[in-house]
C-alpha atoms as a PDB file:
ATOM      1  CA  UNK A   1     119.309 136.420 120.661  1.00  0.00           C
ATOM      2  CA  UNK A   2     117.558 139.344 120.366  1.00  0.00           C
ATOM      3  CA  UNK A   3     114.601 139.806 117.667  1.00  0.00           C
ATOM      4  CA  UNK A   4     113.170 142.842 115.988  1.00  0.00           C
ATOM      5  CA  UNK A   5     109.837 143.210 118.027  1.00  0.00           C
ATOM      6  CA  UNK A   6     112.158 142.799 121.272  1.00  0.00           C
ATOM      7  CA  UNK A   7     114.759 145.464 120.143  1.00  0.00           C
ATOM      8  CA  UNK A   8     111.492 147.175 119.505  1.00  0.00           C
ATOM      9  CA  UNK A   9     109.409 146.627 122.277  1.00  0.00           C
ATOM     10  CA  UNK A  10     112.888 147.881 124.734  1.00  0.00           C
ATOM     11  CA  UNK A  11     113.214 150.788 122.607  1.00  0.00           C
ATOM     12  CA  UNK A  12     110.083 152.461 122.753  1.00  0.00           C
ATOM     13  CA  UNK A  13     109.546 151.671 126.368  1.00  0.00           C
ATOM     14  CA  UNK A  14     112.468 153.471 126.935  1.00  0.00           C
ATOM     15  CA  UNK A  15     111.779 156.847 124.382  1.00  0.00           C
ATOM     16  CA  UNK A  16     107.830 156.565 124.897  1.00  0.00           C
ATOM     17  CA  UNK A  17     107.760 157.113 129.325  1.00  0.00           C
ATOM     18  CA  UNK A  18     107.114 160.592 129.033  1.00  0.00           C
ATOM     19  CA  UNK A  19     103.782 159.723 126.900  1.00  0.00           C
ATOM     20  CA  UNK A  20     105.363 160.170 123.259  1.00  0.00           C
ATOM     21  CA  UNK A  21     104.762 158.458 120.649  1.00  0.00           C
ATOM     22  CA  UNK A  22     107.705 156.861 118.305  1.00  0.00           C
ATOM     23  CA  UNK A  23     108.233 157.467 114.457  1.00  0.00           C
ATOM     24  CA  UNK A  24     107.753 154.458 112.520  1.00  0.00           C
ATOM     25  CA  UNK A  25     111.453 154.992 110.790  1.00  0.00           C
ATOM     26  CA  UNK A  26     113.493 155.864 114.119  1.00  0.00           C
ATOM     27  CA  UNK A  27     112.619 152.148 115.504  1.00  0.00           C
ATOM     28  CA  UNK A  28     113.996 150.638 112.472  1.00  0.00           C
ATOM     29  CA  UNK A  29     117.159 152.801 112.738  1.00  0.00           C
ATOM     30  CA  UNK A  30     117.367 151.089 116.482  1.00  0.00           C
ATOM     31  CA  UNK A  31     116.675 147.695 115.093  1.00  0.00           C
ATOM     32  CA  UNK A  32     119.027 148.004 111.838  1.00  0.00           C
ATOM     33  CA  UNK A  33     121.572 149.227 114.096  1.00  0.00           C
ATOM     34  CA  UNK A  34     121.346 145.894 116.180  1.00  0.00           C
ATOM     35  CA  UNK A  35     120.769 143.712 113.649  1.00  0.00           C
ATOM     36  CA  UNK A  36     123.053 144.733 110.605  1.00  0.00           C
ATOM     37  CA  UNK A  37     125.801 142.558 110.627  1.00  0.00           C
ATOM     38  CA  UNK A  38     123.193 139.720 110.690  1.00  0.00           C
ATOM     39  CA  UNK A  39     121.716 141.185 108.118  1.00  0.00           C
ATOM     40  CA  UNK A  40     124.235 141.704 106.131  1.00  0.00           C
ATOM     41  CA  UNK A  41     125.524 138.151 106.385  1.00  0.00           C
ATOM     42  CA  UNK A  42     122.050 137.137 105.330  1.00  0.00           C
ATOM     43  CA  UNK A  43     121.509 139.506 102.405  1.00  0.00           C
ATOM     44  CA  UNK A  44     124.896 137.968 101.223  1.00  0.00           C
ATOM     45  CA  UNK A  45     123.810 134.087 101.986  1.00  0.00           C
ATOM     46  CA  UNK A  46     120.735 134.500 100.151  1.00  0.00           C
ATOM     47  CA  UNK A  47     122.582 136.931  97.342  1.00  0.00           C
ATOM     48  CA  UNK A  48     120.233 139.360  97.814  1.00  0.00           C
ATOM     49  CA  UNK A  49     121.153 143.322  97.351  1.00  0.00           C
ATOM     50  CA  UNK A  50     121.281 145.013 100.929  1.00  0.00           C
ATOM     51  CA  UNK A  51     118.686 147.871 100.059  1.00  0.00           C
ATOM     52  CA  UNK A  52     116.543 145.184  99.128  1.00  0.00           C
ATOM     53  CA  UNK A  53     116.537 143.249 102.278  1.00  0.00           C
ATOM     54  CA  UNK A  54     116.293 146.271 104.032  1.00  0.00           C
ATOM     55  CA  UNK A  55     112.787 147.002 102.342  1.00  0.00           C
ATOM     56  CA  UNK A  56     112.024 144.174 103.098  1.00  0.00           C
ATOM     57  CA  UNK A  57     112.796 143.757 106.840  1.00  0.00           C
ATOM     58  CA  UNK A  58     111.008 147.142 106.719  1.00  0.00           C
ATOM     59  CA  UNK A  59     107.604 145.868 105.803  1.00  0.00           C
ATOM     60  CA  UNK A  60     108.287 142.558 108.141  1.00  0.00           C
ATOM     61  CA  UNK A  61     109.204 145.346 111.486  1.00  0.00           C
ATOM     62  CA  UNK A  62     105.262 146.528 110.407  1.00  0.00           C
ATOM     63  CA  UNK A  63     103.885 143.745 109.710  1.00  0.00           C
ATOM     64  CA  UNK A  64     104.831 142.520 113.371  1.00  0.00           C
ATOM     65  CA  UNK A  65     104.060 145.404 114.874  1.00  0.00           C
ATOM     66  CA  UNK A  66     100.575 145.717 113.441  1.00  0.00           C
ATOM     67  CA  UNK A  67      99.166 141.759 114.553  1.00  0.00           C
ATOM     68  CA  UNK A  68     101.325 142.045 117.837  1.00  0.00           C
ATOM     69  CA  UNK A  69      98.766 143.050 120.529  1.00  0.00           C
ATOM     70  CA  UNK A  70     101.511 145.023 122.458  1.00  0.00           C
ATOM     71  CA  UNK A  71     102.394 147.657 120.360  1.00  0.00           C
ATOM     72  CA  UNK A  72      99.723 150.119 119.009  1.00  0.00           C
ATOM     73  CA  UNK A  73      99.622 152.850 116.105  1.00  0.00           C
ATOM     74  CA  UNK A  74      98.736 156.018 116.977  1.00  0.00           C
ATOM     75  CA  UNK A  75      98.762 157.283 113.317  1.00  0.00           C
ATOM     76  CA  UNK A  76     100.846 159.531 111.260  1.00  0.00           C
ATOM     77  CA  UNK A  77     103.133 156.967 111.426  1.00  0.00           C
ATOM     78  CA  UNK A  78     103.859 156.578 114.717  1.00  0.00           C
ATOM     79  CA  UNK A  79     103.413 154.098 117.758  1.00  0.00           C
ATOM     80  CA  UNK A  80     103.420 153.185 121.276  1.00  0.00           C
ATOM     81  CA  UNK A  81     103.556 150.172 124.109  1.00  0.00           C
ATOM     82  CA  UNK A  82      99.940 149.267 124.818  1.00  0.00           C
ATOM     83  CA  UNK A  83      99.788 150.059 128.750  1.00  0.00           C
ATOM     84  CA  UNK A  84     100.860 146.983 131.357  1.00  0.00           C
ATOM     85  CA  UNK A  85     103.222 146.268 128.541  1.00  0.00           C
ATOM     86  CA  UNK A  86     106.153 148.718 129.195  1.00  0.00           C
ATOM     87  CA  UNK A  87     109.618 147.070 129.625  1.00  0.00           C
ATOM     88  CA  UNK A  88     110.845 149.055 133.223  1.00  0.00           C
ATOM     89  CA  UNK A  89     114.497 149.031 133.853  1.00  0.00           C
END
């Protein structure tokens, strides 16, 4: 099963190989978009609203990205693969 900082670590291997950074909000678009129907089902298991799960799996996706040692901010919101870390395919 595939987890938020492995959908995120895959996507900005794959957007970042020219040397770009990646917005902040366009990897959780990637990650909502393989995720939601989990979500969903959880936001309705634990009879939460879905905006408010999705804040909050917002400030989880950057809380993992910010103590995980692979993935580094480059400011204004935006961040990287920390070199030797790159997912090739």
């Amino acid at each position: 099963m595939k987890t938020m900082l492995s959908i995120a670590l895959e996507y900005i291997s794959e957007k970042s190989k020219d040397g770009k950074n990646i917005k902040f909000n366009d990897i959780f678009k990637e990650i909502k978009a393989n995720l939601n129907d989990k979500w969903v089902a959880e936001a309705e298991n634990k009879n939460l609203d879905f905006k408010d799960l999705e804040t909050n799996k917002k400030g989880e996706l950057y809380r993992l990205l910010t103590v995980d040692s692979r993935f580094v901010h480059k400011g204004n919101n935006e961040w990287t693969i920390r070199n030797g870390f790159e997912i090739n395919k």
